[in-house]
Protein backbone atom coordinates (compact mmCIF):
# COMPACT_ATOMS: atom_id res chain seq x y z
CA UNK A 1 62.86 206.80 107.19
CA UNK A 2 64.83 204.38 105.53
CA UNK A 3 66.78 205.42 102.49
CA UNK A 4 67.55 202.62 99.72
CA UNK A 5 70.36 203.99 97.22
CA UNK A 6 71.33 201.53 94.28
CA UNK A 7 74.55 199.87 94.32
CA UNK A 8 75.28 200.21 90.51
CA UNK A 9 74.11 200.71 87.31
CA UNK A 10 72.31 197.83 85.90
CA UNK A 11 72.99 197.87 82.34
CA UNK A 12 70.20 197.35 79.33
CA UNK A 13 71.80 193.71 78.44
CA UNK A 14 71.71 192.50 82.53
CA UNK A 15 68.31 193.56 82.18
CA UNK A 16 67.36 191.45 79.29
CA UNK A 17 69.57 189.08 79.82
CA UNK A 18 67.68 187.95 83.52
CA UNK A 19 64.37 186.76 82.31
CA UNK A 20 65.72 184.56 79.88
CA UNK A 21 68.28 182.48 82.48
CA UNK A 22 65.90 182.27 84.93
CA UNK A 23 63.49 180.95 82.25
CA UNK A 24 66.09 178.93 81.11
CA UNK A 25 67.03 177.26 84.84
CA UNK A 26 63.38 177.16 86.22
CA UNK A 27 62.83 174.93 83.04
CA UNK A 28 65.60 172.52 84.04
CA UNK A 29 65.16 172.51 87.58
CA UNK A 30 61.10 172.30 87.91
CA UNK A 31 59.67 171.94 84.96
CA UNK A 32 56.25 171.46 85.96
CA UNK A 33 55.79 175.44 86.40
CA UNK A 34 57.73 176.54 83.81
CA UNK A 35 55.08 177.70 81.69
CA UNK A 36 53.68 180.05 84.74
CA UNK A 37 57.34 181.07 85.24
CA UNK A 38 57.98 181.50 81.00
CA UNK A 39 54.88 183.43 81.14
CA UNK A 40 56.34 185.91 84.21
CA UNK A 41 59.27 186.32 82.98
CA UNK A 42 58.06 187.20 79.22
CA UNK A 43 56.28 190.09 80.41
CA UNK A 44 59.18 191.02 82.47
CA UNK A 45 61.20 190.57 78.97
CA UNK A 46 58.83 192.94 77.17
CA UNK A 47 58.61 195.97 79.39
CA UNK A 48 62.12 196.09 79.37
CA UNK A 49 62.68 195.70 75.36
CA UNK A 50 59.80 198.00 74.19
């Protein structure tokens, strides 16, 4: 059985923080599928704020 431990703690603002530069670069870099992306990413953004 394979046992996964975390590295470190992931603090509240690196959690945040993630959805909105990947947002942010998937925009620049591809912007055809940023709104899918946006969209992904947003409801990553709100389980973590609320």
């Amino acid at each position: 059985m394979i046992k996964m431990d975390q590295l470190r703690k992931v603090s509240k603002f690196e959690k945040i923080i993630f959805p909105i530069v990947v947002t942010i670069l998937v925009s620049l870099l591809l912007p055809s599928v940023a709104p899918l992306i946006g969209m992904l990413m947003l409801g990553n953004l709100f389980r973590k704020v609320v």
